[in-house]
Protein backbone atom coordinates (compact mmCIF):
# COMPACT_ATOMS: atom_id res chain seq x y z
CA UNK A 1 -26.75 31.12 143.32
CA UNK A 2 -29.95 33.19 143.58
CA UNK A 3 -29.83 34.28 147.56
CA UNK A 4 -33.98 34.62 148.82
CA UNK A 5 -34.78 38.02 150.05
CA UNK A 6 -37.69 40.24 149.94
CA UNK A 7 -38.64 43.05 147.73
CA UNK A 8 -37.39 46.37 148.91
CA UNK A 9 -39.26 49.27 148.35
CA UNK A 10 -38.08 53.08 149.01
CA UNK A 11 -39.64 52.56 152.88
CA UNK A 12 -37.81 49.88 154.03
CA UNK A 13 -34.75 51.95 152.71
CA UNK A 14 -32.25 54.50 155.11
CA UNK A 15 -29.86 56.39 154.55
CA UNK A 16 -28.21 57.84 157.11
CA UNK A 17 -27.68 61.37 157.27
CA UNK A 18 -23.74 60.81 157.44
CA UNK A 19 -23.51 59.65 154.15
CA UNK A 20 -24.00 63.68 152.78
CA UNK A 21 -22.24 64.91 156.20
CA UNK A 22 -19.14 65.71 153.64
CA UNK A 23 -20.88 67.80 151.16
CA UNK A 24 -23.84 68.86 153.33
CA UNK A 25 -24.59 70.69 156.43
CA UNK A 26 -27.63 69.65 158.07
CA UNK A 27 -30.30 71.34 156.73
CA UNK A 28 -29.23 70.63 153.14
CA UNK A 29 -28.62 66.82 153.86
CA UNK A 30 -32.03 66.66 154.70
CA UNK A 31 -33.27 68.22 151.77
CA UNK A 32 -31.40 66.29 148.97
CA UNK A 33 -32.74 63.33 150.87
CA UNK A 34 -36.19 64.24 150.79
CA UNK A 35 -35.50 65.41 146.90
CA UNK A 36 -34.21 62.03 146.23
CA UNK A 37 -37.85 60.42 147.70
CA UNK A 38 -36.24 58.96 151.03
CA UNK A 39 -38.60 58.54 153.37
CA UNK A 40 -36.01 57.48 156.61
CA UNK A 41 -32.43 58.80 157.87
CA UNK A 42 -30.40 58.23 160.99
CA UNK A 43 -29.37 61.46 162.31
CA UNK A 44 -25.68 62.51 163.21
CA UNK A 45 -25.37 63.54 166.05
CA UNK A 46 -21.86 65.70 165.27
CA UNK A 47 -24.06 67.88 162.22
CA UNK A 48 -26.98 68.39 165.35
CA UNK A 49 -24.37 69.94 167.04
CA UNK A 50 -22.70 72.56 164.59
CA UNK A 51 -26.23 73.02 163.42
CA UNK A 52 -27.26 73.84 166.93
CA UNK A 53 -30.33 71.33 168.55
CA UNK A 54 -33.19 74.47 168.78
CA UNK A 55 -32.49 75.60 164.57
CA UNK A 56 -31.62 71.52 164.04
CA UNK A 57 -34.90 70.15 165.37
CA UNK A 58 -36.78 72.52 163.37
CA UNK A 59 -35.33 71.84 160.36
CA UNK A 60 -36.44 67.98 160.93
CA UNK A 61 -39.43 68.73 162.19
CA UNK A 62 -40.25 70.26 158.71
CA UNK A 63 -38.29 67.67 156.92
CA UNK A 64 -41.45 64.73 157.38
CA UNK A 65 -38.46 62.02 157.71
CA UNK A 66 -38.27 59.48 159.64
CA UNK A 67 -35.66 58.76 162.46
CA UNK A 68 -34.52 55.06 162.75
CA UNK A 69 -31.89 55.88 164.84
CA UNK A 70 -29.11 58.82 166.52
CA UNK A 71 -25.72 58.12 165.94
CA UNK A 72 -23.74 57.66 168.26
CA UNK A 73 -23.45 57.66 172.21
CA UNK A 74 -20.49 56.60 173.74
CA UNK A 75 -20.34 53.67 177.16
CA UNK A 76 -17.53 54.85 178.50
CA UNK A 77 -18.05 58.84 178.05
CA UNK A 78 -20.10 58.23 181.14
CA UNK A 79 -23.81 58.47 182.63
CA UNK A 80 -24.85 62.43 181.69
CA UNK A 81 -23.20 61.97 178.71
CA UNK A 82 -25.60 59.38 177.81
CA UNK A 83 -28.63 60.69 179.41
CA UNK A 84 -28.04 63.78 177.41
CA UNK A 85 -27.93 61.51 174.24
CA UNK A 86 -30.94 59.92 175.22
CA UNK A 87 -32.74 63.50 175.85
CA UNK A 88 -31.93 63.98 172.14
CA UNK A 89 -33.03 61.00 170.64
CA UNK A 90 -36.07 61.27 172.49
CA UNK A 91 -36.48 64.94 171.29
CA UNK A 92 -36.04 63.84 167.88
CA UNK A 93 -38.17 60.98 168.18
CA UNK A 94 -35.32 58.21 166.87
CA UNK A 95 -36.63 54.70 167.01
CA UNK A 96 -32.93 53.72 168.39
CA UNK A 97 -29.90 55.39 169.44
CA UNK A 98 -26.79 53.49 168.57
CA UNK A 99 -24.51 52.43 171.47
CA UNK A 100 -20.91 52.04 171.16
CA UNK A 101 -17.92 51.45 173.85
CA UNK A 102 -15.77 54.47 173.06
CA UNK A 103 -12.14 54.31 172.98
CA UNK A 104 -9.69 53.55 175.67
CA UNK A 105 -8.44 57.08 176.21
CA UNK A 106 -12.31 57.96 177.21
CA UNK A 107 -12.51 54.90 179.30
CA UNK A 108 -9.28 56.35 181.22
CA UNK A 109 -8.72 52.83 182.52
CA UNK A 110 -5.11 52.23 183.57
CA UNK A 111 -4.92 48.56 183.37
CA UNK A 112 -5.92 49.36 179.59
CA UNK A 113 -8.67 46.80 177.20
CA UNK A 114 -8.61 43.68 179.79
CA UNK A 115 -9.47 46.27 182.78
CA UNK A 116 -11.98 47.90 180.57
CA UNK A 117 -13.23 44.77 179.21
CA UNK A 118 -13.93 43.65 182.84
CA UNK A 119 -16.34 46.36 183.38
CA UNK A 120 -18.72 46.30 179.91
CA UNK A 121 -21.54 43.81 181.45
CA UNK A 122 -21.81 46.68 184.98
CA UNK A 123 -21.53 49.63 182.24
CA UNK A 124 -24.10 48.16 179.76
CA UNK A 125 -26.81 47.39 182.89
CA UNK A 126 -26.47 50.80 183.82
CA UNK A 127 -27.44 52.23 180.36
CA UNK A 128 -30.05 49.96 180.36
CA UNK A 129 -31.19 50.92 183.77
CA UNK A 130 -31.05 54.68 182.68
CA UNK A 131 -32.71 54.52 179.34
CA UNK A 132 -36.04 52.90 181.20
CA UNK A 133 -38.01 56.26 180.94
CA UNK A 134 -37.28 57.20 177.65
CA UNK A 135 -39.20 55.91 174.39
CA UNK A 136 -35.49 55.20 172.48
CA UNK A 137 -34.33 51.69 172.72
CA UNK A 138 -30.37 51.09 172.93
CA UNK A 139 -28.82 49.54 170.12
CA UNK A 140 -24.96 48.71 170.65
CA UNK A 141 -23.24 48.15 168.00
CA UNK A 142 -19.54 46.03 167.99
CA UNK A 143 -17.38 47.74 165.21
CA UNK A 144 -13.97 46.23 163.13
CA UNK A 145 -10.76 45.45 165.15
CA UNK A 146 -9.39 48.04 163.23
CA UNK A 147 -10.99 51.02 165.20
CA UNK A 148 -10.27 49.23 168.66
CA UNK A 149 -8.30 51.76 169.90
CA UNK A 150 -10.58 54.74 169.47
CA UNK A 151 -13.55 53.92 168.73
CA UNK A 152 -14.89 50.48 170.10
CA UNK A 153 -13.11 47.45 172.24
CA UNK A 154 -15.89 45.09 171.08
CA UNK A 155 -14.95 44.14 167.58
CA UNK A 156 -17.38 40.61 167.00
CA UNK A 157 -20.82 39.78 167.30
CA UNK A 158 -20.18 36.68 169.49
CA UNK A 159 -18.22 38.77 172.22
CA UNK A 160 -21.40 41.20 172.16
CA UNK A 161 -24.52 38.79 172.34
CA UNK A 162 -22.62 37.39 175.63
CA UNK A 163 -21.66 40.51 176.90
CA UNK A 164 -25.37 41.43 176.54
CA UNK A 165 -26.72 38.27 178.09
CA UNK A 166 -24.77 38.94 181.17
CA UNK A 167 -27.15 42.09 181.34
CA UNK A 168 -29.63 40.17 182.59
CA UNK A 169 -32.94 38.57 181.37
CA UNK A 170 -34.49 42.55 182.15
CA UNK A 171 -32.27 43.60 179.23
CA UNK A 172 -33.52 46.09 176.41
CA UNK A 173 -30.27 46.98 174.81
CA UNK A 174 -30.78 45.71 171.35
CA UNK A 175 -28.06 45.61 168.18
CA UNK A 176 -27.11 47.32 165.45
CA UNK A 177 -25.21 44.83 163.05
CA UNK A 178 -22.91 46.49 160.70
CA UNK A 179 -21.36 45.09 157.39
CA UNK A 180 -18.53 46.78 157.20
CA UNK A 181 -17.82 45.62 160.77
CA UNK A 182 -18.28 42.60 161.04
CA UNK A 183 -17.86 40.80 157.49
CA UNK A 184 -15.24 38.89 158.82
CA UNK A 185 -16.58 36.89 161.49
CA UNK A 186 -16.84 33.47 161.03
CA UNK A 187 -20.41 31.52 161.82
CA UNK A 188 -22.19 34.84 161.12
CA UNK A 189 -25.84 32.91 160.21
CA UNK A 190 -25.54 30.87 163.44
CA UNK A 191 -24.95 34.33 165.58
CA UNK A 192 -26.96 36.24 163.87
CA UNK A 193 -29.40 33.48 164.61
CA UNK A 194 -28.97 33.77 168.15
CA UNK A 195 -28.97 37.58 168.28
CA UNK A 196 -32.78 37.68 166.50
CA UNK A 197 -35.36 39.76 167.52
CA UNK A 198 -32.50 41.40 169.62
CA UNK A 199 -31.31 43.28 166.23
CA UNK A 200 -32.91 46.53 166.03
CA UNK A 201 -30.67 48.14 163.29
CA UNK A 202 -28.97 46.73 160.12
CA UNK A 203 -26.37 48.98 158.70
CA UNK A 204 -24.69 48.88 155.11
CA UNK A 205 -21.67 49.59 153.23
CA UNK A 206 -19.08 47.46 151.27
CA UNK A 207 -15.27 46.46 152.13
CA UNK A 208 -12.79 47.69 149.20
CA UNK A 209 -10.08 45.46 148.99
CA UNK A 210 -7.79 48.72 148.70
CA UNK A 211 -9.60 50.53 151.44
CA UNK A 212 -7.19 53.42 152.47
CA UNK A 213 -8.68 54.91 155.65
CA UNK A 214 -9.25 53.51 158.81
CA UNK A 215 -12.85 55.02 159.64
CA UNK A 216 -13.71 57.13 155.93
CA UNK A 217 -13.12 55.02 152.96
CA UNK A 218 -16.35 52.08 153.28
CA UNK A 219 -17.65 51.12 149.68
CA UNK A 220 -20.89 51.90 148.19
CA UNK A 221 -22.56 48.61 147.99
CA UNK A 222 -21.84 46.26 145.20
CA UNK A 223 -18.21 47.90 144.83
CA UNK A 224 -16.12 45.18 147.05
CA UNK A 225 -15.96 42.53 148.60
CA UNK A 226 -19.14 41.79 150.72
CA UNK A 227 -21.83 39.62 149.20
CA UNK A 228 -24.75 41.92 150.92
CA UNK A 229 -27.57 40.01 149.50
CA UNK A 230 -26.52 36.76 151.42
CA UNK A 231 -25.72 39.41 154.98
CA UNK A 232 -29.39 40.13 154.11
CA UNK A 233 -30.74 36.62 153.90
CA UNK A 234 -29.11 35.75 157.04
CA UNK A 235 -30.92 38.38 158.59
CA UNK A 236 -34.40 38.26 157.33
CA UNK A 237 -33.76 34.34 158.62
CA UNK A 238 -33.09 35.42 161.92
CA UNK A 239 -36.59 37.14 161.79
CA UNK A 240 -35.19 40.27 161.09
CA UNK A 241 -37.72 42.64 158.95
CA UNK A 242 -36.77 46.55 159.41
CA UNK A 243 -34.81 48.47 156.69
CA UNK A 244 -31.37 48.51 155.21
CA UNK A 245 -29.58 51.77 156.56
CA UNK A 246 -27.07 52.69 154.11
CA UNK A 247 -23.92 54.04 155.82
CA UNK A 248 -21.16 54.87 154.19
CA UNK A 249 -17.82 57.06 154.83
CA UNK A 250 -16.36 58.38 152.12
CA UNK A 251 -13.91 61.08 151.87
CA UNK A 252 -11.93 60.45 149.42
CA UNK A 253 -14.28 59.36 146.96
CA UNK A 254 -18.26 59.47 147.17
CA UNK A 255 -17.77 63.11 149.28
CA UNK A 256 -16.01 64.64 146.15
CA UNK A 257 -18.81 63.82 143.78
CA UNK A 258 -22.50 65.46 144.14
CA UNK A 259 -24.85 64.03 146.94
CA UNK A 260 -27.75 63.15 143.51
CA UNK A 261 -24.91 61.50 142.35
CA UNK A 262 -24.55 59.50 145.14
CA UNK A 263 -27.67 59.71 146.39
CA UNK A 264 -29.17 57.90 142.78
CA UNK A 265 -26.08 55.33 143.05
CA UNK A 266 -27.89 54.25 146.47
CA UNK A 267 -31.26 54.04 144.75
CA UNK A 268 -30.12 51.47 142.17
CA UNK A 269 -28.46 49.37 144.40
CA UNK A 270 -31.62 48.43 145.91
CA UNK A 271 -32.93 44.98 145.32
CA UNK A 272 -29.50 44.19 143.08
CA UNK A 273 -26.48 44.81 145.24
CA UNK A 274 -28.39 44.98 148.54
């Protein structure tokens, strides 16, 4: 079955700066992109920081890409931790900086996920209060089950859209909706119908059926199991119309081959496997 999407073109595609962060430091992810005609990354924020922000935001300011987003802030690693986060994006000019919950050994809450699960909608109005002056919007983004633990205790879509409508009808956190996250979830076109114009990133990568890492083994798209042309209808349907942001993790296979290599692999995906 032939799934309706629009044409993509090189600027409606992203690939985030993570996807070179194992053969590449900073400066030379940006460059292969820019060699490879990308016109858009997401910036990570762990190469800012070996790179150092001063020598880092030069670099990108030479580099004439665009930043959808800054990856990632943390809820629960508290207020200046995320006004500092903000400060960057800002500084960088990022359209969004992603949002996620942070593990529960950040969260430090004894009565473990139900106690910290009790205080997402006060945590989220917060951010949303703080990130008022700033030109970044907040994009949270639920992530798989599987990184619960450390990483995220929101793992679906539904248990995010009502944590964010208990925010408040003031709200500007927006989404990021990941693949590889949320692939899963069952009545995905009727949530990602109610999430919207809420859904300010859409980020890629493909489920192998033998994945072997928790966090670093996602599939280039096309490779596994998630039919990303029909994610993409469902999106475009829900009036989404920004670009596909290629993230992928890979250390044990795309990170021992060449970023062209990689990089070119992306490029002819478009339009046919995403």
């Amino acid at each position: 079955m032939v799934v309706p999407v629009r044409p993509l073109g090189l600027d409606d595609l992203c690939v985030h700066q993570v996807c070179l962060s194992g053969q590449c430091d900073f400066a030379s992810s940006l460059a292969h992109l820019v060699a490879a005609g990308m016109k858009r990354t997401s910036l990570w924020n762990p190469m800012i920081e070996t790179c150092g922000e001063g020598k880092a935001l030069s670099i990108w300011n030479d580099s004439g890409l665009i930043a959808e987003s800054l990856c990632v802030a943390e809820l629960f690693a508290g207020s200046d931790a995320l006004r500092a986060m903000l400060d960057r994006a800002d500084l960088f000019q990022a359209r969004t900086l992603v949002l996620i919950t942070g593990g529960l050994e950040t969260a430090g809450f004894e009565g473990g996920i139900d106690q910290a699960r009790t205080y997402l909608p006060e945590l989220l109005a917060q951010a949303n209060e703080l990130a008022i002056p700033y030109n970044v919007r907040l994009a949270f983004e639920p992530l798989h089950p599987m990184v619960c633990g450390h990483r995220s205790i929101v793992s679906s879509l539904g248990e995010t859209l009502d944590l964010l409508d208990q925010v408040g009808p003031a709200n500007e956190i927006g989404l990021a909706i990941d693949t590889y996250a949320l692939w899963w979830e069952d009545r995905l076109d009727q949530k990602l119908t109610r999430a919207g114009k809420r859904i300010l990133n859409y980020h890629v990568s493909d489920w192998l059926s033998d994945t072997s890492d928790l966090r670093l083994d996602r599939g280039m798209p096309g490779d596994g199991q998630i039919n990303l042309l029909r994610w993409r209808a469902m999106l475009e349907q829900a009036g989404y119309s920004g670009p596909v942001e290629i993230e992928i993790f890979s250390r044990d296979r795309w990170w021992k081959r060449t970023p062209e290599s990689m990089l070119h692999r992306i490029r002819e995906g478009l339009n046919v496997a995403y």
